[in-house]
Protein backbone atom coordinates (compact mmCIF):
# COMPACT_ATOMS: atom_id res chain seq x y z
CA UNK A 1 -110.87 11.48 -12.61
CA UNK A 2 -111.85 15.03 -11.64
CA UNK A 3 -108.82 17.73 -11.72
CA UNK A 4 -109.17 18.26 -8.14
CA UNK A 5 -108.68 15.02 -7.10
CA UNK A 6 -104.80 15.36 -8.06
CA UNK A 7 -103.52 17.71 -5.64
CA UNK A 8 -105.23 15.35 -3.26
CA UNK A 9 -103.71 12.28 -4.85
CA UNK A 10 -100.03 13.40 -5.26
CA UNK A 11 -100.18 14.48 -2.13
CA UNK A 12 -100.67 11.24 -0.96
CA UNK A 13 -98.62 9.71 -2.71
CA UNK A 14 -95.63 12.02 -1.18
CA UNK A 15 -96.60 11.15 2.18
CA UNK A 16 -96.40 7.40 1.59
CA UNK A 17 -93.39 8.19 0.29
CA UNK A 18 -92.11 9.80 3.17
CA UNK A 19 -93.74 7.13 5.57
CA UNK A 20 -91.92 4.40 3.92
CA UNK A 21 -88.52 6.47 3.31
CA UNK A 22 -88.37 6.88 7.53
CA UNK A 23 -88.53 3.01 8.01
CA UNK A 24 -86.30 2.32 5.44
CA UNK A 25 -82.62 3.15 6.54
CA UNK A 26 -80.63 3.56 3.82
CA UNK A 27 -77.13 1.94 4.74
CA UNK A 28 -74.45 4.79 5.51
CA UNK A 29 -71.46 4.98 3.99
CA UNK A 30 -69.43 4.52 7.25
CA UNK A 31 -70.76 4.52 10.97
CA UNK A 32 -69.38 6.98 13.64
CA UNK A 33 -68.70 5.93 17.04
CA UNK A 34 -67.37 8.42 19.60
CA UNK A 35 -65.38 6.69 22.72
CA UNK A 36 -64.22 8.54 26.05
CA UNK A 37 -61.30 7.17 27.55
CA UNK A 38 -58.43 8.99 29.53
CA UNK A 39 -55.64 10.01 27.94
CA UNK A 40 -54.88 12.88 29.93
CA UNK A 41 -54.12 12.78 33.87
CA UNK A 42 -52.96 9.77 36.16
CA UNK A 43 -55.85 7.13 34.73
CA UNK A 44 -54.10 7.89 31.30
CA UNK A 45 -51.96 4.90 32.10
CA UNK A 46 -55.37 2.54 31.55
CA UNK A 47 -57.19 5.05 29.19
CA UNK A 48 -53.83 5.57 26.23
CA UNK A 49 -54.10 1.25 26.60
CA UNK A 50 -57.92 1.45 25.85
CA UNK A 51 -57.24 3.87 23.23
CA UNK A 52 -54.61 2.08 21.09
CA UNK A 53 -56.86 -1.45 21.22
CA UNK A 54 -59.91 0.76 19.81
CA UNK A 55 -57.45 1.69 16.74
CA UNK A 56 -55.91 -1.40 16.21
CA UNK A 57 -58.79 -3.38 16.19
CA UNK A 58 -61.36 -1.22 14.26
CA UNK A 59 -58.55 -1.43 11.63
CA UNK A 60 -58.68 -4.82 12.03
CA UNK A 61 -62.63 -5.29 11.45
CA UNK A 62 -62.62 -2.62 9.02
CA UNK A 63 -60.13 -4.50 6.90
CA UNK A 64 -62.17 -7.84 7.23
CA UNK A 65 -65.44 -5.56 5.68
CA UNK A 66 -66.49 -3.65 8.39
CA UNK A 67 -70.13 -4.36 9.37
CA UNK A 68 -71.97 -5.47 7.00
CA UNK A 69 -69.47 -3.47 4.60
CA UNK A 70 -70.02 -0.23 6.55
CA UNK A 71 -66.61 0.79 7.86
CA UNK A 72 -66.09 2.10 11.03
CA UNK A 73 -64.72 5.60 12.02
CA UNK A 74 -63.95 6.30 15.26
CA UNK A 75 -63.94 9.99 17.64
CA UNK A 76 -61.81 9.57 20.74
CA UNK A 77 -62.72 12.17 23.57
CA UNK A 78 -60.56 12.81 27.10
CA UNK A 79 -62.14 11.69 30.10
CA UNK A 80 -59.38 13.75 31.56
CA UNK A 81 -60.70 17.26 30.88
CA UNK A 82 -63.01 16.80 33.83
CA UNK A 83 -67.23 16.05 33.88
CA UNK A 84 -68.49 19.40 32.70
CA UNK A 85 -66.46 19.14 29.45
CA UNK A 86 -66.60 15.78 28.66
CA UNK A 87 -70.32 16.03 28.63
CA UNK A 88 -70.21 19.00 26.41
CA UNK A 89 -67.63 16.87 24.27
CA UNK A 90 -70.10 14.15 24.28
CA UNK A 91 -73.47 16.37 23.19
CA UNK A 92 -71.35 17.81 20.64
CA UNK A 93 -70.03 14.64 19.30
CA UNK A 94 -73.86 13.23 18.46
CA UNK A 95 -75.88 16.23 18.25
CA UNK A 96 -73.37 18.03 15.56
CA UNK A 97 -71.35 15.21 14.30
CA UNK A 98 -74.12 12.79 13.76
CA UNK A 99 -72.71 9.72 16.09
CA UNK A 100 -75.02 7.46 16.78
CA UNK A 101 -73.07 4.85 19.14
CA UNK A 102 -70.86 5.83 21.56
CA UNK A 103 -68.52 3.86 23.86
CA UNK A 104 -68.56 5.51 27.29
CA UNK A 105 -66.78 5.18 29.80
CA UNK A 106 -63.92 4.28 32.16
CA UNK A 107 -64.71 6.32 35.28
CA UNK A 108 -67.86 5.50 37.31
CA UNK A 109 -68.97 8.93 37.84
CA UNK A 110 -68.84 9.65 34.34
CA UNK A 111 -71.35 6.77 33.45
CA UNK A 112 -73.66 7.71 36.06
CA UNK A 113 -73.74 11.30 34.71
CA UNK A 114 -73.42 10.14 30.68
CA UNK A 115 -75.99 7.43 31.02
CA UNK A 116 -79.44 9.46 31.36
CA UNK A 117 -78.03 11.85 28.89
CA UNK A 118 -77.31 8.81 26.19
CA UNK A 119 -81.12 7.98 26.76
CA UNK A 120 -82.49 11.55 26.07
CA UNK A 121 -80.45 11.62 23.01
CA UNK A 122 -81.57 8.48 22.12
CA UNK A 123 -77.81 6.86 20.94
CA UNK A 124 -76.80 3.56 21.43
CA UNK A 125 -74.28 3.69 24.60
CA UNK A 126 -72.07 1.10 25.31
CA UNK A 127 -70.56 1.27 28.61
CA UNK A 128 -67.26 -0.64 27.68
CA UNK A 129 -65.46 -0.32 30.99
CA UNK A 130 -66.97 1.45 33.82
CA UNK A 131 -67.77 -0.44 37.43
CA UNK A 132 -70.26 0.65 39.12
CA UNK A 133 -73.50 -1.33 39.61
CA UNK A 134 -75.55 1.59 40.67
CA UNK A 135 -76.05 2.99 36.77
CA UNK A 136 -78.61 -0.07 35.76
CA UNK A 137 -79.73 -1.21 39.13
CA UNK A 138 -80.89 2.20 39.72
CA UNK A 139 -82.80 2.88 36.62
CA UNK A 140 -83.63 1.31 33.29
CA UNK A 141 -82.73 2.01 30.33
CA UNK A 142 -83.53 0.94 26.45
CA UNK A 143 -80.38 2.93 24.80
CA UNK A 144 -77.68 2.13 27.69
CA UNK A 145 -75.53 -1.66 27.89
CA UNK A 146 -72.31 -2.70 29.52
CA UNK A 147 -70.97 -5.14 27.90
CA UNK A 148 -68.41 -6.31 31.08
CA UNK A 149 -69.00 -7.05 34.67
CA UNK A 150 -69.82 -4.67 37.74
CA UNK A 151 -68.53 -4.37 40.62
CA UNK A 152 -70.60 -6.64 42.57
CA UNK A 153 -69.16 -9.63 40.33
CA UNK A 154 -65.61 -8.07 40.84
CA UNK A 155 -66.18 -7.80 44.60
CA UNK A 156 -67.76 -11.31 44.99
CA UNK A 157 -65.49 -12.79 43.59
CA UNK A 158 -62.58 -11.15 45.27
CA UNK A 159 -63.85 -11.87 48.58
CA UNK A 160 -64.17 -15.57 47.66
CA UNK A 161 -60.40 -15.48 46.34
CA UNK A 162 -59.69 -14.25 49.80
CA UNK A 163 -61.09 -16.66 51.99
CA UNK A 164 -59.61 -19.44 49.72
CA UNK A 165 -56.19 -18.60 50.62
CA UNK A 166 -57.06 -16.68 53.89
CA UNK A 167 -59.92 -18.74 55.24
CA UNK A 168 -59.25 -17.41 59.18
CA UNK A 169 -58.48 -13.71 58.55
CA UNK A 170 -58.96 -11.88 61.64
CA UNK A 171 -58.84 -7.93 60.44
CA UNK A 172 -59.06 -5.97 57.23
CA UNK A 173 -58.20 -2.33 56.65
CA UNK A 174 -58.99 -1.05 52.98
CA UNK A 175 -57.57 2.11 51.04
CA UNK A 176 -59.66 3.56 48.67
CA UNK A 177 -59.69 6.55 46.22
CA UNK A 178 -62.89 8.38 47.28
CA UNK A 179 -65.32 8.89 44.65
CA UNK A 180 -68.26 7.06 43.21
CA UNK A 181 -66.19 3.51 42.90
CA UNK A 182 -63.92 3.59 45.71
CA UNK A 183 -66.91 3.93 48.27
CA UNK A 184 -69.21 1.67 46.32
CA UNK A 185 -66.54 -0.99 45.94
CA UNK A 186 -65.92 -1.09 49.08
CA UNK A 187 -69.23 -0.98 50.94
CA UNK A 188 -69.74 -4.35 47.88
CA UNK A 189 -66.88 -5.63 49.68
CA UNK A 190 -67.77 -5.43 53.30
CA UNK A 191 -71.06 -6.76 53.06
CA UNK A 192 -70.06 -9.91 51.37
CA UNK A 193 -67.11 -10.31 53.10
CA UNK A 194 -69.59 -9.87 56.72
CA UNK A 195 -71.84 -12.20 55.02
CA UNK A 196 -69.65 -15.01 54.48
CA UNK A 197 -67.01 -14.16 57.48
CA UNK A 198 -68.74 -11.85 59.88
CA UNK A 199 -66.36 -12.07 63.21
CA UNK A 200 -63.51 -10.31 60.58
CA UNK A 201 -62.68 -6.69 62.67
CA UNK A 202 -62.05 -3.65 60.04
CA UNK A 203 -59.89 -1.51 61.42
CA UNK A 204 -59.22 1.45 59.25
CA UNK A 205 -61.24 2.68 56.12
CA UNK A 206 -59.10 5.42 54.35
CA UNK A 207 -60.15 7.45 51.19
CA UNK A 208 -57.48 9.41 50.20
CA UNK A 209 -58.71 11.74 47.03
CA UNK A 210 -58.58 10.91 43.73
CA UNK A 211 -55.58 11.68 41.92
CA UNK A 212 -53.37 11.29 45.74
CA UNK A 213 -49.02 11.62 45.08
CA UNK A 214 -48.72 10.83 48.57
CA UNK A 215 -49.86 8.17 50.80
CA UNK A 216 -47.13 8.10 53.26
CA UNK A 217 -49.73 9.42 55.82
CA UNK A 218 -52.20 6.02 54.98
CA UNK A 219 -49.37 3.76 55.26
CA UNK A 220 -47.91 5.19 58.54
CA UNK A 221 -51.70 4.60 60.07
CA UNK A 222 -51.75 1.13 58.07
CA UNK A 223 -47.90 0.08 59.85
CA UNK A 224 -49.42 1.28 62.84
CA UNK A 225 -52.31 -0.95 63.01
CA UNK A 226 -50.95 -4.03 61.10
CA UNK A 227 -54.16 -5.20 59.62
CA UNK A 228 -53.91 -8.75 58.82
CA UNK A 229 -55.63 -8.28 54.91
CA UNK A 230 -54.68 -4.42 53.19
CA UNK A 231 -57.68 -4.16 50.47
CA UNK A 232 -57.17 -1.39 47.49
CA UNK A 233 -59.90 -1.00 44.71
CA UNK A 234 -57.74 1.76 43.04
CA UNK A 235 -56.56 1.46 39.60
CA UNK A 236 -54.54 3.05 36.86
CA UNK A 237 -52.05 5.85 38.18
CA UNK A 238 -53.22 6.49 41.38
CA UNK A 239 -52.59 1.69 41.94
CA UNK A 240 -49.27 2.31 40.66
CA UNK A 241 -47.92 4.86 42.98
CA UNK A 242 -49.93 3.47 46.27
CA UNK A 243 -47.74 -0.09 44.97
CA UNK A 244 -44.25 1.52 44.86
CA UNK A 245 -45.39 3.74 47.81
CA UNK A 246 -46.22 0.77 50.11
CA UNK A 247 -43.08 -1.22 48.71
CA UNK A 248 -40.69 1.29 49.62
CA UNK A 249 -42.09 1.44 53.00
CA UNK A 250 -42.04 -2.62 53.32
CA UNK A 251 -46.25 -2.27 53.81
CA UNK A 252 -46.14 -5.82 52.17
CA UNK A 253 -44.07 -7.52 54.37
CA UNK A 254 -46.23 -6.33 57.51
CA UNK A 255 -49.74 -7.50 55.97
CA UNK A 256 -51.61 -9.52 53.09
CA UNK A 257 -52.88 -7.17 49.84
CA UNK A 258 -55.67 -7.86 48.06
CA UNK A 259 -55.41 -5.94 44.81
CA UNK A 260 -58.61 -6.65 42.45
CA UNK A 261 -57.58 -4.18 39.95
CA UNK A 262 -53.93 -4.69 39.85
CA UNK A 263 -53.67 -6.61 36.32
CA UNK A 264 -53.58 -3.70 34.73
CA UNK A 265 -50.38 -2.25 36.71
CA UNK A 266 -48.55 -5.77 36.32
CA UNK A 267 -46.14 -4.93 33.67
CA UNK A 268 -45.89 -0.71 35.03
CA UNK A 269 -44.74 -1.57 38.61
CA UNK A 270 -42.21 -4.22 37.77
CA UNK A 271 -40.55 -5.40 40.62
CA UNK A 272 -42.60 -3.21 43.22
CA UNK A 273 -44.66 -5.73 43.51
CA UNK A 274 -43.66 -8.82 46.12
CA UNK A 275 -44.60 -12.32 45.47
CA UNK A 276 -47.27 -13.79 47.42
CA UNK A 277 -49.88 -10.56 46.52
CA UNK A 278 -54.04 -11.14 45.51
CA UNK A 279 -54.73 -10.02 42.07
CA UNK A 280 -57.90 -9.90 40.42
CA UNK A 281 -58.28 -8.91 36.24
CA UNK A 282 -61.84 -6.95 36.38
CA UNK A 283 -63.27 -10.22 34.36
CA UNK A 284 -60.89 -12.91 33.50
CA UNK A 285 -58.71 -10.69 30.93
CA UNK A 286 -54.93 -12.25 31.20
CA UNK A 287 -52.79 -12.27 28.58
CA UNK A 288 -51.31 -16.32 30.32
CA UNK A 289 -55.33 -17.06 30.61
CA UNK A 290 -55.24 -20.73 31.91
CA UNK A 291 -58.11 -21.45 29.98
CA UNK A 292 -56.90 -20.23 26.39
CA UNK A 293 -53.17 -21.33 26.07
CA UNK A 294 -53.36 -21.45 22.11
CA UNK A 295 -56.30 -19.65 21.87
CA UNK A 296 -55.61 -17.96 18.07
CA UNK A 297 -57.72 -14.50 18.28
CA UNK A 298 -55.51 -13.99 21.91
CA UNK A 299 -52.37 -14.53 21.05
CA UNK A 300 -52.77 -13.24 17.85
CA UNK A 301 -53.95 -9.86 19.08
CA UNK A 302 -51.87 -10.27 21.89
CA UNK A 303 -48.67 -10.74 19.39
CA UNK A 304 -50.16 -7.22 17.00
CA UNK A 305 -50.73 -5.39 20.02
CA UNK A 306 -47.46 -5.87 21.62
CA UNK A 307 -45.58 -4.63 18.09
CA UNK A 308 -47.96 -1.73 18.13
CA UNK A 309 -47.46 -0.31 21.87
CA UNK A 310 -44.47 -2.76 23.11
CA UNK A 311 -46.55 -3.96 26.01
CA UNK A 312 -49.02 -6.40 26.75
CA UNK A 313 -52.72 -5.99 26.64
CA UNK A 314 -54.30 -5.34 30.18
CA UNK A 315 -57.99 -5.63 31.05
CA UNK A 316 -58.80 -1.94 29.93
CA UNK A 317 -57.41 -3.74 26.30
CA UNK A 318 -59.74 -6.59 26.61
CA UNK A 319 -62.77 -4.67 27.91
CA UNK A 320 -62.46 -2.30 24.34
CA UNK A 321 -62.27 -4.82 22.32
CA UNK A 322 -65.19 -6.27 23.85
CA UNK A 323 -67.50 -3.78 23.17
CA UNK A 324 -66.27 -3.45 19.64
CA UNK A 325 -66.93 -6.90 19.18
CA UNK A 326 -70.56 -6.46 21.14
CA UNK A 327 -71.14 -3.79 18.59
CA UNK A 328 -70.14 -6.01 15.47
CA UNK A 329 -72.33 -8.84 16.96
CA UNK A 330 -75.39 -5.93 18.02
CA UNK A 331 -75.30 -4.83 14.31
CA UNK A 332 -75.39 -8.47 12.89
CA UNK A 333 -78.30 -9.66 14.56
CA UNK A 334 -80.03 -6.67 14.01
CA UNK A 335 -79.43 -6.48 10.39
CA UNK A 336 -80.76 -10.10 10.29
CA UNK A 337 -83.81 -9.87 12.20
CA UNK A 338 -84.75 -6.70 10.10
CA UNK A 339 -84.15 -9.36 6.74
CA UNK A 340 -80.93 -7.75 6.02
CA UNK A 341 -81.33 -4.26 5.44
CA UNK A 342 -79.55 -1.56 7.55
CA UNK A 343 -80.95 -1.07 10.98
CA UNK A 344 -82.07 1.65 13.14
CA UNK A 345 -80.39 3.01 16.08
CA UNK A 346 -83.82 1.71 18.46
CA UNK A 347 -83.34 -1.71 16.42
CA UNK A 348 -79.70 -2.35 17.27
CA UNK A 349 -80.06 -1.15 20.97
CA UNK A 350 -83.27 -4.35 21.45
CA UNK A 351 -80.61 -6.71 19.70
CA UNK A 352 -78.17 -5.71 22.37
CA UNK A 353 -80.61 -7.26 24.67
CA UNK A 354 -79.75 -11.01 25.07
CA UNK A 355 -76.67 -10.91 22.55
CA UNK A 356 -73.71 -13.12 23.70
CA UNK A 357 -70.51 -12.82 22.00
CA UNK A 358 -66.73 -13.47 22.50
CA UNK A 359 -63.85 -11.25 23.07
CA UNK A 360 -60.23 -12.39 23.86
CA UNK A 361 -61.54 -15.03 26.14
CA UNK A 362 -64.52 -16.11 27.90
CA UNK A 363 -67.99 -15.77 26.43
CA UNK A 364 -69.66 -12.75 27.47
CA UNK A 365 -74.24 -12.82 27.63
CA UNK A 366 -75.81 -9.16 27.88
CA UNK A 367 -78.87 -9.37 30.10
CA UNK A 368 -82.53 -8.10 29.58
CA UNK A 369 -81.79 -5.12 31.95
CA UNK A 370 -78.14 -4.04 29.94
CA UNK A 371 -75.79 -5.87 32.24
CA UNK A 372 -73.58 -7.76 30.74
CA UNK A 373 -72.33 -11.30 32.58
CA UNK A 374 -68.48 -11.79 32.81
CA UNK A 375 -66.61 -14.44 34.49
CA UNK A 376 -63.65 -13.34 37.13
CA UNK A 377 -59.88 -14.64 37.19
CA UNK A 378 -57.91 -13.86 39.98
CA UNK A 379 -54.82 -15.50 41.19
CA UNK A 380 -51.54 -14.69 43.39
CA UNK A 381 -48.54 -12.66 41.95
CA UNK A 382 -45.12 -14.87 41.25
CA UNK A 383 -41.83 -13.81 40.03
CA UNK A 384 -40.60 -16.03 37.12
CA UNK A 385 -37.61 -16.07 34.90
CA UNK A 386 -40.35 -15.69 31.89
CA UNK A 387 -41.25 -12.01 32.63
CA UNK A 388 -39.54 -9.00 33.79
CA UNK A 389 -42.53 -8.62 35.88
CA UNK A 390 -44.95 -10.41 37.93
CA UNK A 391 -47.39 -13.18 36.66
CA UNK A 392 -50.10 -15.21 38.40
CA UNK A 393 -50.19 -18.14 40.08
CA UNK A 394 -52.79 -20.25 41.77
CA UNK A 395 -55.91 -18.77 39.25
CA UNK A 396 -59.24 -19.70 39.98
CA UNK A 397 -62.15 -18.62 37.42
CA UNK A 398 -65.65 -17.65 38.92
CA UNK A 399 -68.39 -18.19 36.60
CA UNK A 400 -70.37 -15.15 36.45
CA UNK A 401 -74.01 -16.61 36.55
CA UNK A 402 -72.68 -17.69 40.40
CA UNK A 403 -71.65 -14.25 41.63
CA UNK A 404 -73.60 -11.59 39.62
CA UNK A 405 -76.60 -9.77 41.52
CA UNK A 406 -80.09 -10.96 40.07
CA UNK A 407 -82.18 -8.92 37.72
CA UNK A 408 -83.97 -6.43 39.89
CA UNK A 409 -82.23 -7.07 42.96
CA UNK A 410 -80.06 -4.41 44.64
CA UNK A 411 -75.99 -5.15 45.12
CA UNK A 412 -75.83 -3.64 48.56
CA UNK A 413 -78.53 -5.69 50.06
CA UNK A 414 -78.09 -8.84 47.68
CA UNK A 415 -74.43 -9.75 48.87
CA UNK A 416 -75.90 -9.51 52.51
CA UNK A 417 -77.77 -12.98 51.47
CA UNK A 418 -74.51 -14.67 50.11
CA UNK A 419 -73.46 -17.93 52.25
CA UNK A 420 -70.60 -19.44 53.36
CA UNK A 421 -70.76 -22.73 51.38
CA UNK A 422 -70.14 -20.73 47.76
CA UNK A 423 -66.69 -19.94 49.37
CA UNK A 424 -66.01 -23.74 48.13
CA UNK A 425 -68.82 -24.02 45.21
CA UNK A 426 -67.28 -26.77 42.85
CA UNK A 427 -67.48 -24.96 40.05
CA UNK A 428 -64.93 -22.28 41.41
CA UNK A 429 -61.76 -24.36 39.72
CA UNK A 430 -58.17 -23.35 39.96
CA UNK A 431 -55.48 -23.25 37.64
């Protein structure tokens, strides 16, 4: 061999080196995930819940071995310090803390402005609670899942709760906190609602601002009009003081609510809330799910959670510990499909693709196009000697497959095409 020839040679031997050394990942010593959630602000009261489950269950996997014996170590940052900051928060998070996966987020707006940026940073983004259906219907995306329903499921399947127990409603008047899922929620709403029942009048459609103390001027134009149906898609703080608002001012008594969000203000409100009010879970997360009466992983979590915060898990609760348990599941399949060795961040984001997995309750499938298919519970509050606050009665499950907008199909116009004979599909069974 001639002397020159081993510059040549090593050098060669370095890159091959090199070549091989990017395609192998060596497994970390623990794996970062950042998660936004509220806890700050009026949506705190949903956010702190999400918060706690994210502890008490990472503990939970990390004691059983983690993933794949890589623990988990998570970075919690405030959705409550407003857009500009959390997506500083969130750039600083993976760019100089070296996350990876990141769980975001509970607000609408705040996946619609996180999502694109996830992509160009190329992290695996798991949308573990956000609504709207506009962030993958709108765009594609390899590094971006949801690993719950949208809004178009939610909103189907309210409307078909509705004209189950209100089959000749006349008028509807809605009250809606006005940003990104407020008006998208409700435009979901109306259109399947005029699909299936178009002769229904509405009367009023009021957006009071995000974050509202006061809604005595909504309810004196609501008492005014006497709708026959009051809808609300508003949630966390902002669901809990329209509730005691409306009670005080005997709002209930004048017209029927229709509150798909409202599971998570059950235990909050108390005795606000009259019997006789519709009540959806944002997927069929219920702590008395008809379905799962002894299911073990529920009531088990249900049991540690309660000794942990001294309440019972609401939807925001189930929805974390879905995506922690999409995660777990993501990891595992890609881990065996790359022969069990550690995979890449591009590698875990594919397996997310067609992964279905189990949370606290129903089964949960992840379309090819992110979206993740989630059946609905929703059912009519009842005082009981049980609980200090209301429960449901009267719960119906809708099967997700029935009432989820198809793969490259737009909500909006979708709905428009629902008819009147799913109202009474037989697979739509009560409890």
């Amino acid at each position: 061999m001639k002397t020159h020839q081993l510059p040549r040679l090593l050098l060669g031997a370095i890159a091959s080196l090199v070549i091989s050394t990017a395609f192998a990942q060596n497994k970390p010593t623990e794996l970062k995930v950042g998660i936004t959630t509220f806890l700050s602000g009026p949506a705190s009261v949903f956010g702190v819940p999400g918060k706690a489950a994210a502890e008490l269950y990472i503990e939970q996997i990390n004691a059983a071995g983690g993933i794949d014996g890589v623990k988990i170590v998570p970075t919690f940052i405030d959705e409550g310090i407003g857009p500009d900051k959390l997506l500083s928060e969130y750039r600083r998070v993976v760019q100089e803390g070296g996350t990876r996966v990141m769980l975001s987020a509970i607000s609408s707006g705040n996946c619609n402005t996180l999502a694109p940026v996830a992509e160009d940073l190329k992290v695996l983004n798991i949308m573990w609670d956000c609504g709207t259906e506009k962030v993958l219907e709108d765009r594609r995306y390899r590094y971006v899942t949801r690993t719950q329903a949208n809004a178009t499921t939610e909103m189907v399947a309210s409307v078909l709760y509705l004209l189950r127990v209100k089959p000749d409603i006349k008028s509807i008047a809605v009250v809606n906190q006005d940003y990104a899922w407020g008006r998208d929620s409700w435009e979901l709403f109306r259109n399947t609602l005029l699909a299936l029942k178009p002769d229904v009048k509405i009367v009023a459609e009021l957006f009071p601002k995000f974050g509202a103390t006061d809604y005595s001027t909504e309810i004196s134009r609501l008492q005014a009009l006497r709708p026959e149906v009051i809808l609300s898609t508003a949630w966390g703080g902002d669901l809990d003081t329209l509730i005691r608002q409306s009670a005080q001012r005997g709002l209930f008594k004048s017209s029927q609510f229709i509150l798909p969000l409202a599971e998570s203000s059950l235990e909050r409100v108390g005795n606000s809330l009259p019997d006789g009010v519709i009540v959806g879970a944002r997927g069929d997360h219920y702590f008395l799910h008809p379905q799962h009466p002894g299911n073990p992983k529920l009531k088990g979590f249900t049991k540690k959670y309660r000794e942990k915060t001294g309440s019972y898990p609401i939807y925001a609760v189930h929805h974390m510990v879905q995506a922690l348990d999409a995660l777990v599941a993501g990891y595992q399949k890609a881990i065996k499909a790359n022969k069990g060795k550690w995979p890449t961040t591009e590698q875990v984001t594919d397996a997310m693709r067609g992964l279905e997995f189990r949370g606290l309750t129903n089964t949960v499938k992840i379309r090819e196009d992110g979206q993740g298919l989630e059946d609905q519970l929703l059912g009519i509050t009842r005082k009981t000697a049980a609980y200090d606050f209301q429960t449901l009665e009267k719960i119906v499950i809708y099967p997700a497959d029935l009432i989820t907008t198809p793969v490259g199909k737009k909500s909006p116009e979708w709905v428009k095409t629902l008819k009147p004979e799913l109202i009474n599909h037989p697979d739509f069974k009560q409890y």
